[in-house]
Protein backbone atom coordinates (compact mmCIF):
# COMPACT_ATOMS: atom_id res chain seq x y z
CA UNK A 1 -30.68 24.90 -18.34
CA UNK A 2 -28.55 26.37 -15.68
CA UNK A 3 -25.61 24.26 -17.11
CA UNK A 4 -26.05 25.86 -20.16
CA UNK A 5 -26.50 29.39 -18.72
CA UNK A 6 -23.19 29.09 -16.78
CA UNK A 7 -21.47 29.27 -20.00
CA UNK A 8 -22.01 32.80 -20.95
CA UNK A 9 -19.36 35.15 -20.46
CA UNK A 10 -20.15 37.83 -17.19
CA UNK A 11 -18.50 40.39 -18.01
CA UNK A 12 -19.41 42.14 -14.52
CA UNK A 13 -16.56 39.41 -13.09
CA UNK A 14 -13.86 39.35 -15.55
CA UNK A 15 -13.45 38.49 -19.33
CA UNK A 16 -14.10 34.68 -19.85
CA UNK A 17 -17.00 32.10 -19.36
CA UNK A 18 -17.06 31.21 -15.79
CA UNK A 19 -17.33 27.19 -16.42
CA UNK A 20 -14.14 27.39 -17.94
CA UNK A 21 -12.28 30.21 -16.57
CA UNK A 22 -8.95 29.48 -14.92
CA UNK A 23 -8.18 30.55 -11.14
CA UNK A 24 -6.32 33.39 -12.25
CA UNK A 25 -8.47 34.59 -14.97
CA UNK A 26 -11.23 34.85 -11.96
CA UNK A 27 -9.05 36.84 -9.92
CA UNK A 28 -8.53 39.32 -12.50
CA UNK A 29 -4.83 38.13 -13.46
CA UNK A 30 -3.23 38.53 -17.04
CA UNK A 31 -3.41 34.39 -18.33
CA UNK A 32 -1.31 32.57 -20.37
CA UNK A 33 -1.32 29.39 -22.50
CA UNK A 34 -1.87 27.22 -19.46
CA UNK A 35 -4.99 29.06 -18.99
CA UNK A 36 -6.01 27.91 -21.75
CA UNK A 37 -5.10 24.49 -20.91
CA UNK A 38 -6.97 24.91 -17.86
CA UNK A 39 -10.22 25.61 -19.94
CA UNK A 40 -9.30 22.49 -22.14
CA UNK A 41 -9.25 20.58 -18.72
CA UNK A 42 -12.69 21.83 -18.10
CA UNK A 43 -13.61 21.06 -21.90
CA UNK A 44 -12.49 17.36 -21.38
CA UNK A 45 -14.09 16.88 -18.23
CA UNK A 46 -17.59 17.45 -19.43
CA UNK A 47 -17.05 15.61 -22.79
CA UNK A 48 -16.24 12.32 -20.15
CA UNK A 49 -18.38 13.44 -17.50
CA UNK A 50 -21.69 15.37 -19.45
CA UNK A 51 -21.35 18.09 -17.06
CA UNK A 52 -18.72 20.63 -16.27
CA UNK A 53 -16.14 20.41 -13.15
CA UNK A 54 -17.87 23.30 -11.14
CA UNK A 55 -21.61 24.33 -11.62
CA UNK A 56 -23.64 27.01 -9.91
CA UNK A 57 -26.66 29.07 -10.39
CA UNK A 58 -25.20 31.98 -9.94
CA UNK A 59 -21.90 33.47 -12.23
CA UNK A 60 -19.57 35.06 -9.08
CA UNK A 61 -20.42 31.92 -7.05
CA UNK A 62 -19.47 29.13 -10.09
CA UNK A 63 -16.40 31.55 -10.77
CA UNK A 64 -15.36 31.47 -7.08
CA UNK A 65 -15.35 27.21 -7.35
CA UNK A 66 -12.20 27.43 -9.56
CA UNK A 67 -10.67 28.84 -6.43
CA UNK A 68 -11.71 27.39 -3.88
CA UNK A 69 -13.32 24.08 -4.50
CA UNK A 70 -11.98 20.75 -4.60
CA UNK A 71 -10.80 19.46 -7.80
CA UNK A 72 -13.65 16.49 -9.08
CA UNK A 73 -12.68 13.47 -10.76
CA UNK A 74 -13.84 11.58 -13.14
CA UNK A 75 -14.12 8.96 -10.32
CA UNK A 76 -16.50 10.62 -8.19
CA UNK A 77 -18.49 11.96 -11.00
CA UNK A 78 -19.42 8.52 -12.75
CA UNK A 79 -19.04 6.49 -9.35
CA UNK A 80 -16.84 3.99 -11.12
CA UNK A 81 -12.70 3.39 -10.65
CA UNK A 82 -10.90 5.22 -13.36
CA UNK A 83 -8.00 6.76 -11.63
CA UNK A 84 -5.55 7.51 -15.27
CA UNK A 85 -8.06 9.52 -15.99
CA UNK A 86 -8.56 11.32 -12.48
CA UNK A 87 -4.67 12.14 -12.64
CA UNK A 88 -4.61 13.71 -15.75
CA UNK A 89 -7.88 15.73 -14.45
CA UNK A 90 -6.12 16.51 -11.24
CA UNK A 91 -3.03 17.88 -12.95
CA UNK A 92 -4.95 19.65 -15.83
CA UNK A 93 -7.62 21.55 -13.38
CA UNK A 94 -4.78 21.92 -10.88
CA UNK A 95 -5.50 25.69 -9.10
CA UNK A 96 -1.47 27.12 -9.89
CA UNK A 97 -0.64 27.28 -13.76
CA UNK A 98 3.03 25.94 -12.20
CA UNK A 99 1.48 22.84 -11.39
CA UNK A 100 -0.99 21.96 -14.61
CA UNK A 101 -0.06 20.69 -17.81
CA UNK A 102 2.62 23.38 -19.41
CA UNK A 103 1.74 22.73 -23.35
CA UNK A 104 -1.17 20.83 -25.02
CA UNK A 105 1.47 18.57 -26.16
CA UNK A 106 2.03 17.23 -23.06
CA UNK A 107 -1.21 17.08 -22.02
CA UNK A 108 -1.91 14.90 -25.68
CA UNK A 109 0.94 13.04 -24.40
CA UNK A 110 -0.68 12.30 -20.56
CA UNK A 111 -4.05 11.63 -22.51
CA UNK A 112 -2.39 8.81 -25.10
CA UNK A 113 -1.28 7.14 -21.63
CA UNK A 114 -4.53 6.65 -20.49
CA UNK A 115 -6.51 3.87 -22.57
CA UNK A 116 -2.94 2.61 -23.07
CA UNK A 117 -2.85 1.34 -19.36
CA UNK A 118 -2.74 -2.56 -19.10
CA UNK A 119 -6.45 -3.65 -17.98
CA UNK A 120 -6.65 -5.20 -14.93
CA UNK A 121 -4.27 -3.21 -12.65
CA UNK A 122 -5.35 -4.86 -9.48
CA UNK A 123 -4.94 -8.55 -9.43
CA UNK A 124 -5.69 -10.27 -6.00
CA UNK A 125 -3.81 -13.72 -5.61
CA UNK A 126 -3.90 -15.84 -2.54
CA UNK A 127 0.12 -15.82 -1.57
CA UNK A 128 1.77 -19.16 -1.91
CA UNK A 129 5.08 -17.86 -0.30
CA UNK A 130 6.15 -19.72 2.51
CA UNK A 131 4.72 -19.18 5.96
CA UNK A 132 0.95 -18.12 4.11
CA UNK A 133 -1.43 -20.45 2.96
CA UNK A 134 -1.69 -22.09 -1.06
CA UNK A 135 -4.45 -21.83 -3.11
CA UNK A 136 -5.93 -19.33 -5.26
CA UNK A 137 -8.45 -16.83 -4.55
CA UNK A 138 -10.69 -14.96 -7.39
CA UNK A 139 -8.83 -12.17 -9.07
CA UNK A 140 -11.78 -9.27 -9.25
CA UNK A 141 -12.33 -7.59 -12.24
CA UNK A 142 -11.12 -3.76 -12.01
CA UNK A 143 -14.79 -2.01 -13.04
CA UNK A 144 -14.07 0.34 -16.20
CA UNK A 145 -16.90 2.50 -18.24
CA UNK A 146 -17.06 0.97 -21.66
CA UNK A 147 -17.63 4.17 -23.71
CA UNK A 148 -15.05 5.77 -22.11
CA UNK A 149 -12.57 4.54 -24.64
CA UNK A 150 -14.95 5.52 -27.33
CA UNK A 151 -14.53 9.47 -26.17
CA UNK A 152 -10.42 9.46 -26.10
CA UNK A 153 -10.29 9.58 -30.01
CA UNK A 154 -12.81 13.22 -29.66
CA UNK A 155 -10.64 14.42 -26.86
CA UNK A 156 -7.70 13.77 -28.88
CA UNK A 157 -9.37 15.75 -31.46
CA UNK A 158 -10.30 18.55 -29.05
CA UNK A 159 -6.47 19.00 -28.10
CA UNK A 160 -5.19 18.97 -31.51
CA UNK A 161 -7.55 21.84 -32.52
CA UNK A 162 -6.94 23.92 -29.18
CA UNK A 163 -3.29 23.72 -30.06
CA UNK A 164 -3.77 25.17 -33.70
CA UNK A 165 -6.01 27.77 -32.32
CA UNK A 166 -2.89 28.40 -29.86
CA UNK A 167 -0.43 28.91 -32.19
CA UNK A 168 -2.60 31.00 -34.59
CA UNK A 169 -2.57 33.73 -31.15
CA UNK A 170 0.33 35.60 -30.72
CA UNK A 171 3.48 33.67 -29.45
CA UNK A 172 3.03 31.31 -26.61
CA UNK A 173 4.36 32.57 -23.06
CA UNK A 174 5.46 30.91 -20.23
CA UNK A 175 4.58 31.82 -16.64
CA UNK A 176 7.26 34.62 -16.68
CA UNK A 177 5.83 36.16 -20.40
CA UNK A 178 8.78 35.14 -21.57
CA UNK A 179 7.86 33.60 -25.42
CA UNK A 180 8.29 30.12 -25.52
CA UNK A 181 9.10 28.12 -28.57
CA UNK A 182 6.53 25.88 -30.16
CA UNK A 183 7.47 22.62 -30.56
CA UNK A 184 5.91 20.31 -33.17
CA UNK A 185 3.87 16.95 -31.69
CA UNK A 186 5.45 13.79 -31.92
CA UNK A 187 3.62 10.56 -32.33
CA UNK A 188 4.53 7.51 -29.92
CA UNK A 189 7.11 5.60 -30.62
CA UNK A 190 6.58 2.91 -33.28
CA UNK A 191 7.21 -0.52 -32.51
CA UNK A 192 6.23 -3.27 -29.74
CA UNK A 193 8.98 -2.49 -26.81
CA UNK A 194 9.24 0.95 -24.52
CA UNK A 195 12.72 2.33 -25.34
CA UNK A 196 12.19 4.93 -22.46
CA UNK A 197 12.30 5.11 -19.13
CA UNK A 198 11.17 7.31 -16.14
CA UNK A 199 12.18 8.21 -12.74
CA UNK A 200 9.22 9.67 -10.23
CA UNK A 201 9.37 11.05 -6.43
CA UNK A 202 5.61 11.51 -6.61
CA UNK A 203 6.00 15.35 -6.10
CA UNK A 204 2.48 17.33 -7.14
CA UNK A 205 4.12 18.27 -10.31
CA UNK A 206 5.14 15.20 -11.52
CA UNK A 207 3.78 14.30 -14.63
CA UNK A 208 4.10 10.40 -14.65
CA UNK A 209 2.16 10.67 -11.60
CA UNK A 210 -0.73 9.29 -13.78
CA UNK A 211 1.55 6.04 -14.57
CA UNK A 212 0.12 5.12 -10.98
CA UNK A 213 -3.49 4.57 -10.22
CA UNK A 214 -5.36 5.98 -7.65
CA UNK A 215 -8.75 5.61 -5.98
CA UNK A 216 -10.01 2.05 -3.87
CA UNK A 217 -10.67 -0.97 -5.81
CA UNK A 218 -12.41 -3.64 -3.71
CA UNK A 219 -9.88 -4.18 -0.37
CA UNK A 220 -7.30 -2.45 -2.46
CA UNK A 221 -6.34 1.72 -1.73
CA UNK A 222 -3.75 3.35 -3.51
CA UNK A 223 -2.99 7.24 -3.15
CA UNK A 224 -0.79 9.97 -4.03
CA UNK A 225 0.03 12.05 -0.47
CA UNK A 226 0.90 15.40 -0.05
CA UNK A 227 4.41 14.82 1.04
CA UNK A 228 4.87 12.69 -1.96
CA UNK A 229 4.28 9.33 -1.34
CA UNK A 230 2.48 6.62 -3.47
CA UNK A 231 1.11 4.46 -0.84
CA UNK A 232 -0.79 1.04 -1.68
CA UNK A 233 -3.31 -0.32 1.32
CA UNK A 234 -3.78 -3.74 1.15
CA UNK A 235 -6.64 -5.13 3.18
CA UNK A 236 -6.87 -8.15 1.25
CA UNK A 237 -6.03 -10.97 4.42
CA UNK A 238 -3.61 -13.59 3.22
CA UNK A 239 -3.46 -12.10 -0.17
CA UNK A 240 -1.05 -10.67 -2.39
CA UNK A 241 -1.74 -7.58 -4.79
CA UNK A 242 -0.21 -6.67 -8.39
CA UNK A 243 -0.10 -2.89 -9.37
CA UNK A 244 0.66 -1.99 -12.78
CA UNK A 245 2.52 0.81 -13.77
CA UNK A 246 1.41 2.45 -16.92
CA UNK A 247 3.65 2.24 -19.65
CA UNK A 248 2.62 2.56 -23.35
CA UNK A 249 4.48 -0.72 -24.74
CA UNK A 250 6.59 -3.45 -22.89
CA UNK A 251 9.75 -3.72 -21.71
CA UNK A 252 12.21 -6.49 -22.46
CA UNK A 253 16.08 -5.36 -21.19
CA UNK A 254 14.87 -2.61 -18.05
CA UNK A 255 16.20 -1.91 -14.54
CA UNK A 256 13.47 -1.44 -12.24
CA UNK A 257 14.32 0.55 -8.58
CA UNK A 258 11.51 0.70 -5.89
CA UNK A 259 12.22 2.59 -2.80
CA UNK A 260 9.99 1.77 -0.41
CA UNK A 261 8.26 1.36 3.53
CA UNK A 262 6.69 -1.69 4.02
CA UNK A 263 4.21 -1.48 7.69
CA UNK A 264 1.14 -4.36 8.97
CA UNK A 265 -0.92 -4.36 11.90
CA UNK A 266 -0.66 -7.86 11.40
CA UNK A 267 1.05 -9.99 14.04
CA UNK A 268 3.24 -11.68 11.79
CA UNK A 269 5.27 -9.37 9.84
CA UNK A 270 7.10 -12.13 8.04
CA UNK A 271 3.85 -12.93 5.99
CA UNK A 272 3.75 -9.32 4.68
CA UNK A 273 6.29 -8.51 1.65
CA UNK A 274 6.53 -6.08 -1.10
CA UNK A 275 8.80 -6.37 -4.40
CA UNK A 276 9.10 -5.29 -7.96
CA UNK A 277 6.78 -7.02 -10.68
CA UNK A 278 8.34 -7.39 -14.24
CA UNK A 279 7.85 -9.39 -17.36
CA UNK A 280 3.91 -9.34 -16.40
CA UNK A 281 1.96 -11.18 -19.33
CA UNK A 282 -1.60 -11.46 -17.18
CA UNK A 283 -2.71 -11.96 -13.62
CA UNK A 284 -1.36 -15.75 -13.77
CA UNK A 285 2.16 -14.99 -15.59
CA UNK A 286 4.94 -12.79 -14.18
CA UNK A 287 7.69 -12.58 -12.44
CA UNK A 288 8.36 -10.44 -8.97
CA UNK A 289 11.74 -9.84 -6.69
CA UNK A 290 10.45 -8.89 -3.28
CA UNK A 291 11.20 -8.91 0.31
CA UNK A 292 9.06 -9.89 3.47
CA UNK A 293 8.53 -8.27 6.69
CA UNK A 294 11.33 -10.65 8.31
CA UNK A 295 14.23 -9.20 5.99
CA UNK A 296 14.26 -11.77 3.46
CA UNK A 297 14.69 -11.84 -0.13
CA UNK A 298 12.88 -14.43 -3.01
CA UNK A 299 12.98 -14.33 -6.36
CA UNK A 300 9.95 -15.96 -8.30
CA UNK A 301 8.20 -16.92 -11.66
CA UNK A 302 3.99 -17.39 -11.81
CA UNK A 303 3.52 -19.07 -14.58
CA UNK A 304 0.22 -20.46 -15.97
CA UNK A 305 -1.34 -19.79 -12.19
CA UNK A 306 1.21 -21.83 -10.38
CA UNK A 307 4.30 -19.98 -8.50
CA UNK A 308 7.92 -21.43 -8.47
CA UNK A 309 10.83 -20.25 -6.69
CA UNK A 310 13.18 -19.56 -9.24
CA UNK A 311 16.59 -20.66 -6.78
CA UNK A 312 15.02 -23.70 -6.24
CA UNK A 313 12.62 -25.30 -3.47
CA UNK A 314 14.52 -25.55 -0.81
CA UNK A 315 15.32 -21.69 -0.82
CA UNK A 316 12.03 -19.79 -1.13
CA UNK A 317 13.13 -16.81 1.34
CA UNK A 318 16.59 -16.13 2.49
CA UNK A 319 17.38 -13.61 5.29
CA UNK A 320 20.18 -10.99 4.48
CA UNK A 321 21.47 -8.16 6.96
CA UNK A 322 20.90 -5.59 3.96
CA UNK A 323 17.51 -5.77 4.52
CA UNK A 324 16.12 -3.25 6.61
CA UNK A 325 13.18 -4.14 9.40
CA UNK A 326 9.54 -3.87 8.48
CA UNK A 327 8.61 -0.38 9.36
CA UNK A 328 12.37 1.34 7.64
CA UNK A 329 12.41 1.98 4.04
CA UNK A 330 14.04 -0.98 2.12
CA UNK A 331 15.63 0.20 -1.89
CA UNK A 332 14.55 -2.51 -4.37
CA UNK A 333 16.52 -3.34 -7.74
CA UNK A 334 15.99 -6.08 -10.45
CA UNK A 335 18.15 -5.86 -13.88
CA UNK A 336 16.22 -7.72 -16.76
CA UNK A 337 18.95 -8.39 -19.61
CA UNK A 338 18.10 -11.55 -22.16
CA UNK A 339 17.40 -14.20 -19.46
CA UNK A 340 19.66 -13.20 -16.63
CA UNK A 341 17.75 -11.17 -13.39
CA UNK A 342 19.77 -9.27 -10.90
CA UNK A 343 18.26 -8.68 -7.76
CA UNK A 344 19.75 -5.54 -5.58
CA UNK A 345 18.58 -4.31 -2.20
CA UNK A 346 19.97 -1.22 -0.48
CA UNK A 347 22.57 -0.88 -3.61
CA UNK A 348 23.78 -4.57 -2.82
CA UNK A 349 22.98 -7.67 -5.08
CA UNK A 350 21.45 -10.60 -3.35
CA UNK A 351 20.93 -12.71 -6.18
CA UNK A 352 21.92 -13.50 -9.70
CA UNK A 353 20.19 -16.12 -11.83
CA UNK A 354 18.79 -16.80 -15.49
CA UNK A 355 15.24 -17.17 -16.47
CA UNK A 356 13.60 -17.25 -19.75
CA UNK A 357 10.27 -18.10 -19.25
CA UNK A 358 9.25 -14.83 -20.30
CA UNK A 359 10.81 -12.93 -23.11
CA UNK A 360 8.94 -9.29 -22.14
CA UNK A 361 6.12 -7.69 -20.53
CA UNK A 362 4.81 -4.86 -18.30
CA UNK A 363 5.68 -3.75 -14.88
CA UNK A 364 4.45 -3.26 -11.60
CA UNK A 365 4.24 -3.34 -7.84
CA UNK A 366 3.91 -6.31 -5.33
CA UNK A 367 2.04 -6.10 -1.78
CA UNK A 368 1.53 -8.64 0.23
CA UNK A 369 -0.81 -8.90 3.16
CA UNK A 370 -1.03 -11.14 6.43
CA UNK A 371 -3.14 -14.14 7.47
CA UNK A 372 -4.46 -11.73 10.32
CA UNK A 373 -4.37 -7.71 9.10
CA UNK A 374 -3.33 -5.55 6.04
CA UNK A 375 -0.56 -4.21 4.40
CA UNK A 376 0.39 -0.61 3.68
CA UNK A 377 3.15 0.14 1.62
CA UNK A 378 4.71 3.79 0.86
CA UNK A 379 6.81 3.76 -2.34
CA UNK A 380 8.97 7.25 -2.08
CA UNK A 381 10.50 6.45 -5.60
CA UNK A 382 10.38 4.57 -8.39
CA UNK A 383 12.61 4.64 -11.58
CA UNK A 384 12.50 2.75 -14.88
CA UNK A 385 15.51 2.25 -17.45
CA UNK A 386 16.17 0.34 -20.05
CA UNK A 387 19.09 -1.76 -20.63
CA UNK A 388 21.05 -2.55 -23.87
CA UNK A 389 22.85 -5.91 -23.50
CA UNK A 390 26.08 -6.42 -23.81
CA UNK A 391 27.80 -7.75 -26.46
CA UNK A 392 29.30 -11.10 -24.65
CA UNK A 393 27.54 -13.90 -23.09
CA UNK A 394 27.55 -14.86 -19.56
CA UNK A 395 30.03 -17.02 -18.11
């Protein structure tokens, strides 16, 4: 009942119904499309939620939420770990228009992403580097809410009708009221590898911000900060974590660049590394480029559960004065092209070797932790591209 009454329009505040109305709707400012959007936001929150973002008995007081209050997520709300779709919430119900979604199309787009994402985006693996201790350790399940999935197709549908209501209104305007051209929606790009790429600094406004999830997940924290940084705690002891980035398909041919700050309270800083994860088939089949906390470089293959040093055994890390110290920001770079790998750091390569255990696969982020503390690492950027071979072999 006092959901429900929330939703009628109070005219005595401003024209709109206060569970939906955007910040500067409440203040008594003209809106525009994204204000709209904003209301969408709220739309699609309750359809995954039940309830609305902001509820109050009172109209003024609910109204005065979309100002002032935090932002929910979908998180909080259903006390589970869904953090593709608290980005897209985040962005969406984000308090400056500047800063949300600017079209429905790319807020379709930012919703498609989400039940794409590869399941399982933490994997937990006892590190069998050298200098940490073998053996496996269980790989926890990431907790999801089953009928979540079941809601995207009726949010989809919600968008699509919101934009032909849209473009039935008088032209669309941008934050200026300057008319902005409508642009048709595109579906995805057909086939079974990503032909695109991205490149993120993690600012607020960054929409593949929700490539990147967010929220704790057992001994694993990841979060977006202010001064845009992705940062990834890992309190896992003696254990090694996998992020996935969220990408709709697979890449095969790709140049992966992770900038990064590796730091442990650990009193061993050569058993804490970090590194770029590519060609990711499941938690027991990958491949990762990294770097340890003693500025040395390895280049490995996991395959069926068991890891192998792909220079051979006698070389598992190698020191290199390109390497910064743990605690300065290190610039990670792996080339993927047919069975050759590249691996850069700080713009210089440190090795250069063929593998074709794996033909494709997803992409992701590598922290390891000490035998005696955690891990944090703060990833300033991180770029995808993909590659087109070239038309001779290698020597």
């Amino acid at each position: 009942r006092m959901v429900q009454s929330n939703r009628l329009t109070q005219d005595s505040i401003a024209t709109g119904t206060p569970a939906y109305m955007s910040p500067e709707q409440v203040q008594g400012e003209g809106g525009d499309a994204r204000s709209d959007l904003y209301a969408l936001g709220c739309m699609l929150f309750e359809m995954l939620t039940g309830r609305p973002p902001y509820t109050d008995e009172g109209g003024l007081t609910l109204a005065l939420k979309h100002i002032n209050a935090p932002i929910p997520t979908i998180s909080e709300v259903l006390s589970t770990s869904e953090p593709g779709f608290d980005a897209l919430i985040l962005r969406a119900l984000a308090k400056a228009p500047d800063e949300r979604f600017q079209s429905a199309r790319d807020l379709k787009t930012a919703l498609h992403r989400v039940p794409n994402a590869v399941e399982d985006k933490t994997i937990i693996l006892a590190k069998t580097f050298a200098g940490a201790a073998s053996g496996d350790s269980p790989s926890p399940q990431q907790r999801r809410t089953p009928w979540l999935r079941w809601l995207i197709p009726a949010a989809l549908a919600l968008i699509v009708i919101s934009t032909l209501l849209l473009m039935q209104n008088t032209s669309a305007t941008n934050g200026d009221g300057v008319p902005t051209q409508q642009t048709q929606d595109e579906e995805p790009v057909s086939g079974t590898l990503s032909t695109t790429g991205f490149t993120t600094n993690f600012s607020v406004d960054d929409e593949d911000n929700g490539r990147f999830p967010i929220g704790t997940d057992g001994p694993v924290d990841r979060a977006l900060l202010p001064e845009g940084i992705y940062r990834i705690t890992n309190n896992q002891r003696d254990g090694a974590v996998t992020t996935l980035v969220n990408n709709e398909r697979p890449y095969e041919n790709v140049t992966i660049m992770l900038d990064g700050t590796l730091t442990t309270d650990g009193t061993n800083p050569a058993s804490a590394a970090f590194g770029i994860v590519f060609r990711y088939q499941d938690e027991d089949n990958y491949n990762v480029f990294a770097v340890d906390g003693a500025g040395r470089y390895s280049i490995w293959v996991r395959q069926t559960g068991d890891w192998r040093e792909l220079r051979g055994e006698t070389d598992n890390w190698t020191p290199d004065a390109v390497i910064a110290p743990i605690g300065e920001a290190n610039k990670l770079r792996v080339n993927v092209v047919g069975v050759r790998l590249v691996g850069y750091v700080n713009d210089q390569a440190v090795v250069q070797l063929d593998d074709d255990t794996f033909d494709t696969g997803a992409i992701g982020i590598y922290v390891a932790a000490p035998e005696d503390g955690s891990a944090v690492l703060d990833v300033a950027a991180f770029q995808v591209f993909p590659l087109v071979p070239a038309m001779t072999d290698h020597d």
